[in-house]
C-alpha atoms as a PDB file:
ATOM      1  CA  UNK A   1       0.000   0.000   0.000  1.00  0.00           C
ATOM      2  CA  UNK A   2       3.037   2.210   0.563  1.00  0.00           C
ATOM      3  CA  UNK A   3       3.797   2.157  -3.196  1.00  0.00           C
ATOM      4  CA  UNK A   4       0.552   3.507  -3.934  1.00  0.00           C
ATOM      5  CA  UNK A   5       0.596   6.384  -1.784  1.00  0.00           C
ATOM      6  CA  UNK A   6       4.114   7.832  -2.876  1.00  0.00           C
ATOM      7  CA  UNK A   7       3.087   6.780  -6.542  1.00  0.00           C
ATOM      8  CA  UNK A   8      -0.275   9.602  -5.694  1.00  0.00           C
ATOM      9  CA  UNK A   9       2.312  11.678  -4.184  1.00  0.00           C
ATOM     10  CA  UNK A  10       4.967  11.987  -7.167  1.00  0.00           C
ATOM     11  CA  UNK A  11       1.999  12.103  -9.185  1.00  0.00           C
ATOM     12  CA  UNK A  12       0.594  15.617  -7.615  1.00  0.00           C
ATOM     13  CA  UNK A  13       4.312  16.830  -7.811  1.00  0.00           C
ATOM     14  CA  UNK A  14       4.502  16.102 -11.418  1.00  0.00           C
ATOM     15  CA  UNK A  15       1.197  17.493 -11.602  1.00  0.00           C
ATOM     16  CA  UNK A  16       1.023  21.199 -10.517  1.00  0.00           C
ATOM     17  CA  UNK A  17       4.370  22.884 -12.108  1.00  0.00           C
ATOM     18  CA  UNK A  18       3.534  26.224 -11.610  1.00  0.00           C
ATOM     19  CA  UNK A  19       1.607  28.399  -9.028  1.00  0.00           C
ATOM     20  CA  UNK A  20      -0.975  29.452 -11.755  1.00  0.00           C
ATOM     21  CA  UNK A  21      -1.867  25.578 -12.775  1.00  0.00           C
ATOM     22  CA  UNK A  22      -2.075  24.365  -9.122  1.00  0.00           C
ATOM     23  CA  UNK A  23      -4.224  27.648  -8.267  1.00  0.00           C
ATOM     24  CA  UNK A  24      -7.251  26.627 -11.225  1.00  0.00           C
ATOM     25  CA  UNK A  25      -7.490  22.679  -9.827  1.00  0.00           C
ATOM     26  CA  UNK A  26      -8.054  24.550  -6.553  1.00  0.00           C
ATOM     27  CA  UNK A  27     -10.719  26.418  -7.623  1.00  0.00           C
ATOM     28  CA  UNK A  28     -12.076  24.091  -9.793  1.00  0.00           C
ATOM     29  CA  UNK A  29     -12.277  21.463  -6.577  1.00  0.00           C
ATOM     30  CA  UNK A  30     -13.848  24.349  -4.632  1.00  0.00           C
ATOM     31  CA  UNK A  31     -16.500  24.924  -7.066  1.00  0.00           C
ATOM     32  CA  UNK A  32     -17.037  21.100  -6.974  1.00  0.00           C
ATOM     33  CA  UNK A  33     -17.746  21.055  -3.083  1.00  0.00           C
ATOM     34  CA  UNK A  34     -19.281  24.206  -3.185  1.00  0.00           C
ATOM     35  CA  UNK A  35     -21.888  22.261  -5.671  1.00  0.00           C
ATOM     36  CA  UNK A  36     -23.321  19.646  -2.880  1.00  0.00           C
ATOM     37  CA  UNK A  37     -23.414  17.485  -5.997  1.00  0.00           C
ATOM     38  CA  UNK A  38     -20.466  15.116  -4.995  1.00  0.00           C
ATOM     39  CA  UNK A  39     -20.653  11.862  -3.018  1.00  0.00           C
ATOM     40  CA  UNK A  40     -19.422  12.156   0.432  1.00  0.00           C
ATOM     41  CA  UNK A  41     -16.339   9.969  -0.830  1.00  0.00           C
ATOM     42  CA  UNK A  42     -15.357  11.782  -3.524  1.00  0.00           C
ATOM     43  CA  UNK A  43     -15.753  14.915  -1.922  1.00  0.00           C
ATOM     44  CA  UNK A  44     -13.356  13.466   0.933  1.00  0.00           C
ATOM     45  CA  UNK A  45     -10.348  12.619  -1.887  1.00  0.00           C
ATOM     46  CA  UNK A  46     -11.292  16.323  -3.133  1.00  0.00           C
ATOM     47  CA  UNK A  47     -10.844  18.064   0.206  1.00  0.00           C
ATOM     48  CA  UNK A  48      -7.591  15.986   0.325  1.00  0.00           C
ATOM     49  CA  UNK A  49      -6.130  17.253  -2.731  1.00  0.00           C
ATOM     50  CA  UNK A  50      -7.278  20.627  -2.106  1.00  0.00           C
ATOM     51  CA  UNK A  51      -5.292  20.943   1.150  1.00  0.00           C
ATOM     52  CA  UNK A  52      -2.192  18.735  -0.858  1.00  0.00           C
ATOM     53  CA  UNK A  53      -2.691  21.882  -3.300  1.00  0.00           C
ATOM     54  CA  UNK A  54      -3.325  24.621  -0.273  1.00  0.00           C
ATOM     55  CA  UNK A  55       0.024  23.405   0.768  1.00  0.00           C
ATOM     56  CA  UNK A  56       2.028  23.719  -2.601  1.00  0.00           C
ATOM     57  CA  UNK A  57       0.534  27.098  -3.495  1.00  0.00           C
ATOM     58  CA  UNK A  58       1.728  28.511  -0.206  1.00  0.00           C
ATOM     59  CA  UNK A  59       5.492  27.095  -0.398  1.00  0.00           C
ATOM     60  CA  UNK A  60       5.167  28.413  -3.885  1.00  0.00           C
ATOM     61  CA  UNK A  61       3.944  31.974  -2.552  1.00  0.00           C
ATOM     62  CA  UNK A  62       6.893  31.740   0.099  1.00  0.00           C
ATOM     63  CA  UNK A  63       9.227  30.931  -2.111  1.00  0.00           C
ATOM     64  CA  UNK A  64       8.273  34.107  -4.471  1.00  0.00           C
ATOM     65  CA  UNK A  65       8.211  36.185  -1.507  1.00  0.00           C
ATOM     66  CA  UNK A  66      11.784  36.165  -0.277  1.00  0.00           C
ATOM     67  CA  UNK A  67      12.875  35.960  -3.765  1.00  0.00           C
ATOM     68  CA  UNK A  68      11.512  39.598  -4.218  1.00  0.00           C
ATOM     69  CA  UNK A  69      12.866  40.641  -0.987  1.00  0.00           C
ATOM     70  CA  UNK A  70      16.181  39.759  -1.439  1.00  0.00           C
ATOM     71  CA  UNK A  71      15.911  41.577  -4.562  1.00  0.00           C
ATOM     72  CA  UNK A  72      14.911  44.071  -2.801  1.00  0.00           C
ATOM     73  CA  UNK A  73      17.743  44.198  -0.188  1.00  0.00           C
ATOM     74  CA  UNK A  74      20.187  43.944  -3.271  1.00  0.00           C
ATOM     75  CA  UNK A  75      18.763  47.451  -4.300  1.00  0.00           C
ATOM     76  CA  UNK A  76      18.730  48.698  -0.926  1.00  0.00           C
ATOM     77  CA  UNK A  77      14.964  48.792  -0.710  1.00  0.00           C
ATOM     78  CA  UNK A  78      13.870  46.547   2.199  1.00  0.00           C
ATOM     79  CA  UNK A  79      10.723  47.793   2.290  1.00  0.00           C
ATOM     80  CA  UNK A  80       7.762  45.524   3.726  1.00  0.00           C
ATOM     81  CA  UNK A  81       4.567  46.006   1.714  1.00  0.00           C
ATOM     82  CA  UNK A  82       1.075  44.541   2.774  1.00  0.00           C
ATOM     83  CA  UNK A  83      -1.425  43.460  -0.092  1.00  0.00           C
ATOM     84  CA  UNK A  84      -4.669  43.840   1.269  1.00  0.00           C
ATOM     85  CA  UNK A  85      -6.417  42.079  -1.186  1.00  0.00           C
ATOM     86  CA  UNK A  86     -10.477  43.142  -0.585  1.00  0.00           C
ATOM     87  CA  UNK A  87      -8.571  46.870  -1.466  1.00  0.00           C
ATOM     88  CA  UNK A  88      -7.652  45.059  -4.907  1.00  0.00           C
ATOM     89  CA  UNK A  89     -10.805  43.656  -5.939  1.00  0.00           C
ATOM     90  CA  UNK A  90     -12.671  47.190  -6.704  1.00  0.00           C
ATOM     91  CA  UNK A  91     -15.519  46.193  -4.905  1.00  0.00           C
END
């Protein structure tokens, strides 16, 4: 049973190799719970892969993060910014 559970796990490495492709399964399982048209099993393996994903999208976001501020500290511009994102949505 072991091999089939790191087999799943390379798999969803292989999977989701960017931020942006990993960030539309996630929505597209939300939309799927959201429905209350799934089984209780299958909406059990999609929560399960949505907080595999969860998890990926914030290393990636991490990672991005101290890539920019180390960029920034090269320039001599360690500034911290917040991103408030309700401000961004124009609503």
């Amino acid at each position: 049973m072991a091999g089939k559970k790191q087999e799943k796990e390379e798999k969803s490495a292989r999977e989701f190799e960017d931020f942006e492709s990993a960030l539309a399964r996630l929505d597209e399982i939300t939309r799927r719970l959201e429905s209350g048209e799934v089984k209780l099993e299958e909406s059990i393996a999609l929560y399960s892969e949505g907080v595999e994903i969860a998890a990926f999208c914030s290393k990636k976001l991490s990672e991005a993060d101290k890539k920019i501020m180390k960029l920034k500290e090269q320039n001599q511009e360690l500034v911290e910014v917040t991103f408030d994102v309700d401000e961004d949505n124009g609503d």
